[in-house]
C-alpha atoms as a PDB file:
ATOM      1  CA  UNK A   1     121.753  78.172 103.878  1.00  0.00           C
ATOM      2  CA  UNK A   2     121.078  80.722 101.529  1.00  0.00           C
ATOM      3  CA  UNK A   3     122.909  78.728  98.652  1.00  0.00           C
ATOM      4  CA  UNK A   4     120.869  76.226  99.130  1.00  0.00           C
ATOM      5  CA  UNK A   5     117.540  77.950  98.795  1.00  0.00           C
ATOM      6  CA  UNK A   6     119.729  79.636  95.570  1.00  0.00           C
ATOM      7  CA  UNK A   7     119.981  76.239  94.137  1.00  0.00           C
ATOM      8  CA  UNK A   8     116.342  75.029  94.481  1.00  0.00           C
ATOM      9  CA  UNK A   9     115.310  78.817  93.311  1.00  0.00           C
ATOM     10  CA  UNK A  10     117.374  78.570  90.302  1.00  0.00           C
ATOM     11  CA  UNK A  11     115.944  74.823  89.641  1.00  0.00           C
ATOM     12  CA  UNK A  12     112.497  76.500  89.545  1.00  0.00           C
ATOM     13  CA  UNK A  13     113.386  79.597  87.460  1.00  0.00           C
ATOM     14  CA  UNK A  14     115.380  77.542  84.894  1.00  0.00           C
ATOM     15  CA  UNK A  15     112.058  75.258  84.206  1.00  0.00           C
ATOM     16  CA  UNK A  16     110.310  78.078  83.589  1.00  0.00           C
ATOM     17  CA  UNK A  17     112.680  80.227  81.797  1.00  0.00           C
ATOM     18  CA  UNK A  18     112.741  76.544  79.286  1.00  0.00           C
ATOM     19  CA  UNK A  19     109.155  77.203  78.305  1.00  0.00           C
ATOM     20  CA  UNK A  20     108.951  80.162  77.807  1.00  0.00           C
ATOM     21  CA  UNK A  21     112.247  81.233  76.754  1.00  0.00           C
ATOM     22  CA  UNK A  22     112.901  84.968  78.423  1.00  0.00           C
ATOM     23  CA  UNK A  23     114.315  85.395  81.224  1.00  0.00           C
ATOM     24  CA  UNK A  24     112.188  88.526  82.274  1.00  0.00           C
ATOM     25  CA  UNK A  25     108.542  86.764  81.556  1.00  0.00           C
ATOM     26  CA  UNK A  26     110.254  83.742  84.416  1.00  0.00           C
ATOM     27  CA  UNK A  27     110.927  86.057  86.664  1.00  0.00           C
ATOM     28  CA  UNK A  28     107.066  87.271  87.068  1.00  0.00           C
ATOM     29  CA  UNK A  29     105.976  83.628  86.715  1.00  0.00           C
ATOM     30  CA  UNK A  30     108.711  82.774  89.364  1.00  0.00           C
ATOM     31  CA  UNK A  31     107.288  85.806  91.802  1.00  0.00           C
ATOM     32  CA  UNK A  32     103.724  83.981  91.014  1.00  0.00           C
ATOM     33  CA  UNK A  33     104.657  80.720  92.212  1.00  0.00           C
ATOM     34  CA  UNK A  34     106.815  81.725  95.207  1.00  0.00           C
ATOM     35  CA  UNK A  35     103.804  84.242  96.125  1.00  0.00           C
ATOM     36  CA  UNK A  36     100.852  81.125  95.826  1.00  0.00           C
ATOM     37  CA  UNK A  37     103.331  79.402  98.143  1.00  0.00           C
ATOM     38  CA  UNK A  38     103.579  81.940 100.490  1.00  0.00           C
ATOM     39  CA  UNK A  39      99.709  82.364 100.326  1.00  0.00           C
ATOM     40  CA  UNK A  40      99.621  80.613 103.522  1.00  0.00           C
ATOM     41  CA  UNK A  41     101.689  82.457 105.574  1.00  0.00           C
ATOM     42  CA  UNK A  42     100.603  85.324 104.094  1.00  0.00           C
ATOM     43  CA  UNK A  43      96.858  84.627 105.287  1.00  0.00           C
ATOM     44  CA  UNK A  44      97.824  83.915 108.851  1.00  0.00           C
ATOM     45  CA  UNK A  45      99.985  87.101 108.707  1.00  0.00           C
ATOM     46  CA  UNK A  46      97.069  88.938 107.864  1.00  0.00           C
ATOM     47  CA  UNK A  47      94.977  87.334 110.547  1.00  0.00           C
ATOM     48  CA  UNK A  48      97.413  88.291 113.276  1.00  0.00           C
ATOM     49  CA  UNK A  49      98.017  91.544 112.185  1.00  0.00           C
ATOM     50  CA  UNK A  50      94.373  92.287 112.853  1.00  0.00           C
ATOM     51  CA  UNK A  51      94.098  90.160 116.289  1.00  0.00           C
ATOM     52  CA  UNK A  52      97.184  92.100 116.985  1.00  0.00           C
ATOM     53  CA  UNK A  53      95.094  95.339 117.108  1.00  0.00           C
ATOM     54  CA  UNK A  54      93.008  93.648 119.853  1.00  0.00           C
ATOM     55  CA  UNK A  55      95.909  92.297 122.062  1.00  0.00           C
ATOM     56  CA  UNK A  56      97.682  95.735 122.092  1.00  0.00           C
ATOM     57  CA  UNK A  57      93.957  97.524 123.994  1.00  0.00           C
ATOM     58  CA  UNK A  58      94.695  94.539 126.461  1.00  0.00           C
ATOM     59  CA  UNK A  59      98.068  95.073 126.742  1.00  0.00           C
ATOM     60  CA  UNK A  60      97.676  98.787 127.408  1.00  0.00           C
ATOM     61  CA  UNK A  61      95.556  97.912 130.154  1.00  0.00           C
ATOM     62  CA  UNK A  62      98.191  95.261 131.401  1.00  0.00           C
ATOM     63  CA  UNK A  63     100.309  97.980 131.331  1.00  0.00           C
ATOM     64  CA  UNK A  64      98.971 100.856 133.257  1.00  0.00           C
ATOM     65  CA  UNK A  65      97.359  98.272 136.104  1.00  0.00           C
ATOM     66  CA  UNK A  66     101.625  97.011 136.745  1.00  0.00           C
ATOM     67  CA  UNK A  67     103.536  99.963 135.604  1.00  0.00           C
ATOM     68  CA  UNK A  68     105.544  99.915 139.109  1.00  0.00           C
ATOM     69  CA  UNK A  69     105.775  95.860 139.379  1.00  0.00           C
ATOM     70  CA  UNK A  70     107.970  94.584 136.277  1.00  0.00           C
ATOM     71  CA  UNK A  71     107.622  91.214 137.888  1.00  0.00           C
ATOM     72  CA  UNK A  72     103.629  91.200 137.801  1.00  0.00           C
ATOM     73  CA  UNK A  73     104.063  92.582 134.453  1.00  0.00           C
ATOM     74  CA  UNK A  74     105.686  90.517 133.208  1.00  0.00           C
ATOM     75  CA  UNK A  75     103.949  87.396 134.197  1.00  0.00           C
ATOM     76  CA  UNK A  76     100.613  89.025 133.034  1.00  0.00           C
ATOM     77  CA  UNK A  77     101.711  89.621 129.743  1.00  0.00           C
ATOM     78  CA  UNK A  78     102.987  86.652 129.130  1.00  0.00           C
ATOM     79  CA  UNK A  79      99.533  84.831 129.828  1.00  0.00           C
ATOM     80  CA  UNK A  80      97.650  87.699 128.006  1.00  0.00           C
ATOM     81  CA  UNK A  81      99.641  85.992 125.091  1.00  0.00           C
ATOM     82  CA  UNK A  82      99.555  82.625 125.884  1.00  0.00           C
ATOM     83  CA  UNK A  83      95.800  82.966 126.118  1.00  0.00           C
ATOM     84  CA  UNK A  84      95.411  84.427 123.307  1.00  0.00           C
ATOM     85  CA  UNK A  85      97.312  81.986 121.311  1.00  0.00           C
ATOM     86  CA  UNK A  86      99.511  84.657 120.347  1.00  0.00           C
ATOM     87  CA  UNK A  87     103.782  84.492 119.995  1.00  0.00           C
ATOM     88  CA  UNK A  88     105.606  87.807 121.104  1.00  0.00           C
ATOM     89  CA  UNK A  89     107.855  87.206 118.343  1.00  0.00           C
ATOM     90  CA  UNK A  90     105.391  86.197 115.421  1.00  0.00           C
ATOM     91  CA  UNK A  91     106.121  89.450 113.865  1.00  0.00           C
ATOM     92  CA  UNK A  92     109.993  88.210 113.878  1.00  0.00           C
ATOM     93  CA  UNK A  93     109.375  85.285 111.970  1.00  0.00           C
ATOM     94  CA  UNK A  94     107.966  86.542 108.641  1.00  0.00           C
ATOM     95  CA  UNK A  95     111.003  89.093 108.995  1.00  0.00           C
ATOM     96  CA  UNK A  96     113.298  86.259 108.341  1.00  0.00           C
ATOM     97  CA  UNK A  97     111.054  84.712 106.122  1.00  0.00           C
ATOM     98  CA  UNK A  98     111.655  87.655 104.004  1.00  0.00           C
ATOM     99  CA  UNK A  99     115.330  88.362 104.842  1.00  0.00           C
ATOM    100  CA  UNK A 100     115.684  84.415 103.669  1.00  0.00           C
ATOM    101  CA  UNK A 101     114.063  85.017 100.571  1.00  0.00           C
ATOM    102  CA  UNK A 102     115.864  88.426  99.582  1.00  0.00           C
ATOM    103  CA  UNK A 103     119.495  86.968 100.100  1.00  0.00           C
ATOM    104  CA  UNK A 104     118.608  83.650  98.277  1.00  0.00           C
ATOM    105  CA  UNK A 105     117.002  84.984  95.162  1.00  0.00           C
ATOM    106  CA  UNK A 106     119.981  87.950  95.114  1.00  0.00           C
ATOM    107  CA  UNK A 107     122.514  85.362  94.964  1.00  0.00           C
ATOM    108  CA  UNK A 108     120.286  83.617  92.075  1.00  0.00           C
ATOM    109  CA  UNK A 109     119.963  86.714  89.994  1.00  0.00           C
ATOM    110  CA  UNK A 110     124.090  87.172  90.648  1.00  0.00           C
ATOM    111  CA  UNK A 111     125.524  83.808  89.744  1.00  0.00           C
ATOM    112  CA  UNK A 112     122.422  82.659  87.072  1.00  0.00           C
ATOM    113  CA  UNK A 113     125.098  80.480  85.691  1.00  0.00           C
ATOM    114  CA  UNK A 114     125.677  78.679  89.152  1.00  0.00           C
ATOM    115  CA  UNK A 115     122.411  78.559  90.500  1.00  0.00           C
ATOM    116  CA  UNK A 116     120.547  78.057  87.131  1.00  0.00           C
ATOM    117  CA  UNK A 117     122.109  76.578  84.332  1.00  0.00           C
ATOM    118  CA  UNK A 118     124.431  74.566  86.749  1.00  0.00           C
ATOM    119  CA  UNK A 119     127.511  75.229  85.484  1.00  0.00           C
ATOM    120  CA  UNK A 120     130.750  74.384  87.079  1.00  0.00           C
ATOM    121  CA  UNK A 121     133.008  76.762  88.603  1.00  0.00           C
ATOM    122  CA  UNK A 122     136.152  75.806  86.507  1.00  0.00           C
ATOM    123  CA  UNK A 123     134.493  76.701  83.182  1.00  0.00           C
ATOM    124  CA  UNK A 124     133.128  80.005  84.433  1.00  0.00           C
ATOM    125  CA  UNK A 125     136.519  80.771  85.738  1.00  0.00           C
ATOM    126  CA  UNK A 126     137.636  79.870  82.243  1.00  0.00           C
ATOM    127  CA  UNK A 127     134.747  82.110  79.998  1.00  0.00           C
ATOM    128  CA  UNK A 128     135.780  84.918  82.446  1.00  0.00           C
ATOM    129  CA  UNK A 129     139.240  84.892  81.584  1.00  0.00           C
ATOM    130  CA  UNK A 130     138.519  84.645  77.519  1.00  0.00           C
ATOM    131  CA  UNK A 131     136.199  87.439  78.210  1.00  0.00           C
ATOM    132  CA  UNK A 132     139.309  89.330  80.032  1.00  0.00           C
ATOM    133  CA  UNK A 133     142.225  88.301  76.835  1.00  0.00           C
ATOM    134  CA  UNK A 134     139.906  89.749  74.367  1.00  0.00           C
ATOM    135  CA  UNK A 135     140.080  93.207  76.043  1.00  0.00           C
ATOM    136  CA  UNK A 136     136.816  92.998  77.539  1.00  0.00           C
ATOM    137  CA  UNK A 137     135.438  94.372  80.888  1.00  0.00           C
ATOM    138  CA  UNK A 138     134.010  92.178  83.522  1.00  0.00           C
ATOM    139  CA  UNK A 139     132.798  92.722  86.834  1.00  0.00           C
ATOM    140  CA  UNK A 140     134.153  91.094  89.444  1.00  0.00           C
ATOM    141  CA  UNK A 141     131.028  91.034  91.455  1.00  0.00           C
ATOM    142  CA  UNK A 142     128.925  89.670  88.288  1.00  0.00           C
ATOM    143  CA  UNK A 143     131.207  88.261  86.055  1.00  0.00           C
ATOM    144  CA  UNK A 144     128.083  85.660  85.077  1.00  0.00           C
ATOM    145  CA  UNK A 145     126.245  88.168  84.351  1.00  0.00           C
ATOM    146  CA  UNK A 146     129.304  89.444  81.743  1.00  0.00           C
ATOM    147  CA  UNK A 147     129.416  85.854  80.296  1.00  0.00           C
ATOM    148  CA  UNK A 148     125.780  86.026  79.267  1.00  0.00           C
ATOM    149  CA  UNK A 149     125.894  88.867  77.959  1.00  0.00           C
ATOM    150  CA  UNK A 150     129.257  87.958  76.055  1.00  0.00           C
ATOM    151  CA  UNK A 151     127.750  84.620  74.948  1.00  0.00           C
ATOM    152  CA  UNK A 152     128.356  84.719  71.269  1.00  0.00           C
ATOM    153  CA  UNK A 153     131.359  85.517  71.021  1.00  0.00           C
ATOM    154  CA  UNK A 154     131.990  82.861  73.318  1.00  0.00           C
ATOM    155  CA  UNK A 155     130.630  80.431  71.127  1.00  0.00           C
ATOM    156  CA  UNK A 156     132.219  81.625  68.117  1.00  0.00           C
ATOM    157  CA  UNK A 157     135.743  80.874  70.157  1.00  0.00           C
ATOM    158  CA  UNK A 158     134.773  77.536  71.144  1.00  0.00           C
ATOM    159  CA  UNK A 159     132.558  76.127  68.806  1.00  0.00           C
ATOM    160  CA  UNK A 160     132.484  72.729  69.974  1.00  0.00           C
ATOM    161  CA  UNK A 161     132.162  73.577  73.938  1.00  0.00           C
ATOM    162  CA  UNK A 162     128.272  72.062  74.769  1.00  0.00           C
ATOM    163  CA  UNK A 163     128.118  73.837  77.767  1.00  0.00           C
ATOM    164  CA  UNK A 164     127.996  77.125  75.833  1.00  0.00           C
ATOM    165  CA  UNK A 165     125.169  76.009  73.696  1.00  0.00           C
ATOM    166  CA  UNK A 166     122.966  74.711  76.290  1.00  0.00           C
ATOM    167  CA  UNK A 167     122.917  78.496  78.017  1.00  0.00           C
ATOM    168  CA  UNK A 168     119.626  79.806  77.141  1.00  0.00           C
ATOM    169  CA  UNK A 169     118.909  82.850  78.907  1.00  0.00           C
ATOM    170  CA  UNK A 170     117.755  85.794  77.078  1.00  0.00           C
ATOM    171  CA  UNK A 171     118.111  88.462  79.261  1.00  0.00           C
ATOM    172  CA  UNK A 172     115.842  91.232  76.889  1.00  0.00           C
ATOM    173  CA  UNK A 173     112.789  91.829  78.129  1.00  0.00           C
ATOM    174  CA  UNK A 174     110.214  94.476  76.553  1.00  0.00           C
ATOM    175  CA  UNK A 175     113.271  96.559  75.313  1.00  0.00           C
ATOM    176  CA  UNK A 176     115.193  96.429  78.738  1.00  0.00           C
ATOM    177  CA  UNK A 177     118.332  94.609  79.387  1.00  0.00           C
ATOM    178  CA  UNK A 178     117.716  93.222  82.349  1.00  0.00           C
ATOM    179  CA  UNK A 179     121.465  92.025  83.060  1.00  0.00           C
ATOM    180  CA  UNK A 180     122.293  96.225  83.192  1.00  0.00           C
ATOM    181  CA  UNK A 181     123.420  97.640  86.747  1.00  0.00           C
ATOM    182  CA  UNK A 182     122.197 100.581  87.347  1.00  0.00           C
ATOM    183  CA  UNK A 183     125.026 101.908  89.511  1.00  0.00           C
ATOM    184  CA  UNK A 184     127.503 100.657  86.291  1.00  0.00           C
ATOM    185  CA  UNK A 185     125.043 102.499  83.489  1.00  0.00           C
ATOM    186  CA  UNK A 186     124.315 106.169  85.053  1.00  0.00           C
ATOM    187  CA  UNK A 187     123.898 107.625  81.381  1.00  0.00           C
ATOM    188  CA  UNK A 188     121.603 104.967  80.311  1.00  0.00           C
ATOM    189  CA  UNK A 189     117.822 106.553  81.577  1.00  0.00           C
ATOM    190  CA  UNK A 190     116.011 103.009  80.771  1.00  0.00           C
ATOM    191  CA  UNK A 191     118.118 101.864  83.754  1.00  0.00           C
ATOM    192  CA  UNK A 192     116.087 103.404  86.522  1.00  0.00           C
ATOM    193  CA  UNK A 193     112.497 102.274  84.875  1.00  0.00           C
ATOM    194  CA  UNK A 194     112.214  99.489  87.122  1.00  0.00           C
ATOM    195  CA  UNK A 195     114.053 100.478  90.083  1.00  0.00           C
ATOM    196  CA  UNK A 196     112.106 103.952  90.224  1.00  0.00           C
ATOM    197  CA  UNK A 197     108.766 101.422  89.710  1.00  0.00           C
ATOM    198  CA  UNK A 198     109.976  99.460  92.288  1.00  0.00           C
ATOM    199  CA  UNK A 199     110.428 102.429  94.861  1.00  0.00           C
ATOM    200  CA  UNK A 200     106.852 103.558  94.254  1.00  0.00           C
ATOM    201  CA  UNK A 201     105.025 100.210  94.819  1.00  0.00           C
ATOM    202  CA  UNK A 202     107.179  99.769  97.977  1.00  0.00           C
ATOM    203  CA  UNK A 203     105.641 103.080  99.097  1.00  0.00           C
ATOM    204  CA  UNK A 204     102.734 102.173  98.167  1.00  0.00           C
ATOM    205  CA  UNK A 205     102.524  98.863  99.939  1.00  0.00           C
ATOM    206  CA  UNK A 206     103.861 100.482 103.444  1.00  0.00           C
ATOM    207  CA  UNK A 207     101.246 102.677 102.936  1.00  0.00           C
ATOM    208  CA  UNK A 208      98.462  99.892 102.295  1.00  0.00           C
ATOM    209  CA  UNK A 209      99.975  98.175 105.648  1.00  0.00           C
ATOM    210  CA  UNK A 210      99.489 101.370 107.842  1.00  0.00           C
ATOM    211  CA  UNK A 211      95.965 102.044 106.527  1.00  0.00           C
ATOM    212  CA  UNK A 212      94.715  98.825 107.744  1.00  0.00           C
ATOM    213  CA  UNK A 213      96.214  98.580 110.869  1.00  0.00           C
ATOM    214  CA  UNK A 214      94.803 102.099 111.519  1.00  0.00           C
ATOM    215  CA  UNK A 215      91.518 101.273 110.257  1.00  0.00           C
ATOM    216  CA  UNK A 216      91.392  97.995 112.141  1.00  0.00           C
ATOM    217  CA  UNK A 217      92.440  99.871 115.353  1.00  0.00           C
ATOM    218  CA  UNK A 218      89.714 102.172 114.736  1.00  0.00           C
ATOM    219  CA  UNK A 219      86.898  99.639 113.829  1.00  0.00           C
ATOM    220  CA  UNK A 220      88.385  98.156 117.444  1.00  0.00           C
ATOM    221  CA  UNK A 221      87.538 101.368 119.381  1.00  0.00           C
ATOM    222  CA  UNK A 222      84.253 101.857 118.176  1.00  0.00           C
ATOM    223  CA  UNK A 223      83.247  97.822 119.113  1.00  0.00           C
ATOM    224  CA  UNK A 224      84.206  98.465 122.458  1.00  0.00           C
ATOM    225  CA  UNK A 225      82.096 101.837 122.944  1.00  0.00           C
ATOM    226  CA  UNK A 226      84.340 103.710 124.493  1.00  0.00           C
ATOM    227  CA  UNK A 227      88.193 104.797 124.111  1.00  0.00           C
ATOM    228  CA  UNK A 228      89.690 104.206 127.667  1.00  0.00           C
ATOM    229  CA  UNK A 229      93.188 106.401 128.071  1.00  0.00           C
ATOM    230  CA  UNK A 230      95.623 104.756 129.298  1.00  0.00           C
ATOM    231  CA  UNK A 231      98.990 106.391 130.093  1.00  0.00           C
ATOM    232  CA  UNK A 232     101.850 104.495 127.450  1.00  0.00           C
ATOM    233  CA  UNK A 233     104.909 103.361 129.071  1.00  0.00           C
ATOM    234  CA  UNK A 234     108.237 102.688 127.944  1.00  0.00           C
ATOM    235  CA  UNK A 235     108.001  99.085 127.273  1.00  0.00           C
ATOM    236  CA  UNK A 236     104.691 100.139 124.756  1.00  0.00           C
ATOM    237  CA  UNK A 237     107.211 102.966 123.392  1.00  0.00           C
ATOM    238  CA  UNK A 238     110.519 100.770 122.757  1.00  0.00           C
ATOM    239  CA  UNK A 239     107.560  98.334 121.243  1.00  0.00           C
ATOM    240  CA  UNK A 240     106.094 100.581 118.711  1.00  0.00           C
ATOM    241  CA  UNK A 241     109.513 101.817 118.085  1.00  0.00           C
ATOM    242  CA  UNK A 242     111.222  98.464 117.083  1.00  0.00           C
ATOM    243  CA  UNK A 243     107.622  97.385 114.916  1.00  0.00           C
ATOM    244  CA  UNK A 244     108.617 100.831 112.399  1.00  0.00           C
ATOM    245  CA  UNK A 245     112.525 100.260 112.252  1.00  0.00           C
ATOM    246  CA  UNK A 246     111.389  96.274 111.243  1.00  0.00           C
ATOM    247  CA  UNK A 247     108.513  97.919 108.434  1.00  0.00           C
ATOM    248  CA  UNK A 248     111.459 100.316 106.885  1.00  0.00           C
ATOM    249  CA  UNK A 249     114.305  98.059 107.500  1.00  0.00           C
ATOM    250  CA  UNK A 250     113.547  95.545 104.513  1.00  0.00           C
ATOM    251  CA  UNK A 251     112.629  97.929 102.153  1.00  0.00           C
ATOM    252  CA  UNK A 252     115.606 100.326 102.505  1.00  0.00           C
ATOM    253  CA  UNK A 253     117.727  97.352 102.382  1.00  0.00           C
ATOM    254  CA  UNK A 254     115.922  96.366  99.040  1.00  0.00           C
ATOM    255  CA  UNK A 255     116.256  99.711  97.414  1.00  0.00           C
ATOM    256  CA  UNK A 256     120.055 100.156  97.762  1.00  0.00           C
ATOM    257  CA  UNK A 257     120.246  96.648  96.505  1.00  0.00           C
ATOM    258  CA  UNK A 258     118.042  97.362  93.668  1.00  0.00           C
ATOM    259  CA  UNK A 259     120.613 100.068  92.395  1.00  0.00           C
ATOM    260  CA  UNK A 260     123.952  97.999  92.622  1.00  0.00           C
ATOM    261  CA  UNK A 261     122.495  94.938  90.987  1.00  0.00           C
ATOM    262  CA  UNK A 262     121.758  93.867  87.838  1.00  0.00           C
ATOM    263  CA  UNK A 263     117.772  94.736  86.565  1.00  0.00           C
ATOM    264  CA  UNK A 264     116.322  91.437  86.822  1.00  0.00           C
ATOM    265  CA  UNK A 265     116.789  91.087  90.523  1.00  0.00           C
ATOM    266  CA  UNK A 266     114.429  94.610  90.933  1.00  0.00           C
ATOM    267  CA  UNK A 267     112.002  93.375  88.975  1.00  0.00           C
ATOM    268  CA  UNK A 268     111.149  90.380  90.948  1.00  0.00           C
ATOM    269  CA  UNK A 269     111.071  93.039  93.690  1.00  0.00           C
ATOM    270  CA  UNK A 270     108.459  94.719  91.873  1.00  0.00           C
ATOM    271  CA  UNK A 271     106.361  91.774  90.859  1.00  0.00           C
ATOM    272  CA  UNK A 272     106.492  90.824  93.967  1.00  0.00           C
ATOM    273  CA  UNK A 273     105.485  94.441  95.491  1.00  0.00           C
ATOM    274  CA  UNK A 274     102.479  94.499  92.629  1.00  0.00           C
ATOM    275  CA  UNK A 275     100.994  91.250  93.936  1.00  0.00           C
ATOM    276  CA  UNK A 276     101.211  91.487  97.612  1.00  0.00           C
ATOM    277  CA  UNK A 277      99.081  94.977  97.200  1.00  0.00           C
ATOM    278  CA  UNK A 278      96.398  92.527  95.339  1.00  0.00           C
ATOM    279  CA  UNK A 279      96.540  89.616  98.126  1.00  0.00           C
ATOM    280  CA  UNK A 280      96.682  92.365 100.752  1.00  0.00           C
ATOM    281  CA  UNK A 281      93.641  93.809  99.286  1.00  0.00           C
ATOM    282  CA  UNK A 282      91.697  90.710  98.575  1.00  0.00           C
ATOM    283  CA  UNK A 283      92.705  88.905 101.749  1.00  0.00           C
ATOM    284  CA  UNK A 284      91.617  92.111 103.960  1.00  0.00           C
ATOM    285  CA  UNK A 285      88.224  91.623 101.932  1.00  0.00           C
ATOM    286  CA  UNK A 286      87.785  88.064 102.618  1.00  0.00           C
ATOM    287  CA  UNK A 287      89.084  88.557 106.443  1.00  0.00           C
ATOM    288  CA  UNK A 288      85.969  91.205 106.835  1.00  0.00           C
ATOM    289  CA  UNK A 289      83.585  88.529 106.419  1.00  0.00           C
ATOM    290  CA  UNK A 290      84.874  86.353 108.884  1.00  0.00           C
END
């Protein structure tokens, strides 16, 4: 599944990267692209994360009233969401929506050969082993990556291979190499630019999340007059619970990625990061007025 979604990533990214002939610039127009076509997800994410507010006061209620019948409670909750057009597991599915989207485009940043230039397995084998005769290191995990960046002198040792000359990806991008590992290039400080970027806006955007939850929460206490305590049981607990591992799961997952593969695949991350703050912010402007 997730080569397949490589393949029709690396389609898109190799049209772009054609026009405008850096592999860097692509990447942010890529992030654009995939984030327009998100957009509507994105909105009815938004829109349930604030009618989410609202169904937790009802649940709370739910709660309390059936704490010592499971049964009942069950059942009630159930139609509470049901009622209120509402899934249980709606948070779940933008999770793999996400988890989709971080595997495929890592395996497109990792084989850009494969996924994006389309070239067979045989004569990557092959470049990788010229690469190794001439003394050469490659990785083993991105030996594409090595064959890029070894491209002319692979073309000076086979002159009349078209396969070579058609691979136009010019991995340079505002003075960074974006085909460096950071975990492979510790004494090189322009190596942790983006990650370190990357880490920040992540913070920043987990941050942006819990402010508007909170602030819709509040604005939802203060419509209905009166805060009514309710004692929280353990099903509300385990609930809140598994809602922050699922918020810090993806992004820890992203940042150890970020350091053991190569630059390009970070920066998407931080495009990416950089524009959902903006539709987060617009979107909860918009959503106000509704």
């Amino acid at each position: 599944m997730f080569q397949f979604f490589a393949n029709i990533f690396g389609y898109l990214l190799d049209i772009i990267n054609q026009f405008v002939n850096n592999y860097g610039l692509a990447i942010i127009l890529f992030t654009a692209i995939i984030k327009l076509i998100m957009l509507p997800l994105s909105i009815k994410q938004q829109r349930s994360m604030k009618k989410n507010v609202e169904l937790q006061e009802k649940l709370k209620v739910i709660q309390f009233k059936y704490k010592n019948d499971p049964e009942k409670l069950n059942k009630e909750t159930m139609d509470l969401y049901k009622q209120e057009k509402m899934s249980p597991f709606s948070g779940c599915f933008s999770a793999i929506i996400q988890f989709i989207l971080l595997i495929s485009i890592f395996y497109m940043v990792r084989f850009p050969l494969t996924y994006m230039e389309k070239v067979d397995k045989t004569q990557i084998d092959t470049y990788t082993q010229q690469i190794k005769d001439a003394g050469m290191d490659v990785s083993q995990a991105y030996s594409e990556i090595d064959i890029i960046r070894e491209i002319d002198f692979l073309r000076e040792n086979n002159p009349e291979d078209e396969t070579l000359k058609n691979i136009n990806i010019n991995m340079n991008f505002l003075g960074l190499d974006l085909s460096k590992i950071p975990q492979q290039n510790l004494a090189d400080w322009t190596v942790y630019i983006i990650p370190i970027l990357y880490i920040l806006s992540t913070f920043v955007s987990m941050r942006l999340t819990t402010s508007m939850q909170n602030a819709n929460k509040d604005k939802k206490e203060l419509t209905d007059g009166e805060n009514k305590e309710t004692e929280r049981n353990e099903m509300e607990d385990a609930m809140a619970q598994s809602n922050k591992m699922m918020s810090w799961m993806m992004p820890i997952m992203s940042i150890s990625i970020a350091f053991i593969a190569p630059l390009g695949l970070a920066l998407y991350w931080l495009i990416n990061n950089i524009l959902m703050i903006i539709e987060r912010l617009v979107l909860d402007r918009i959503l106000k007025e509704e």
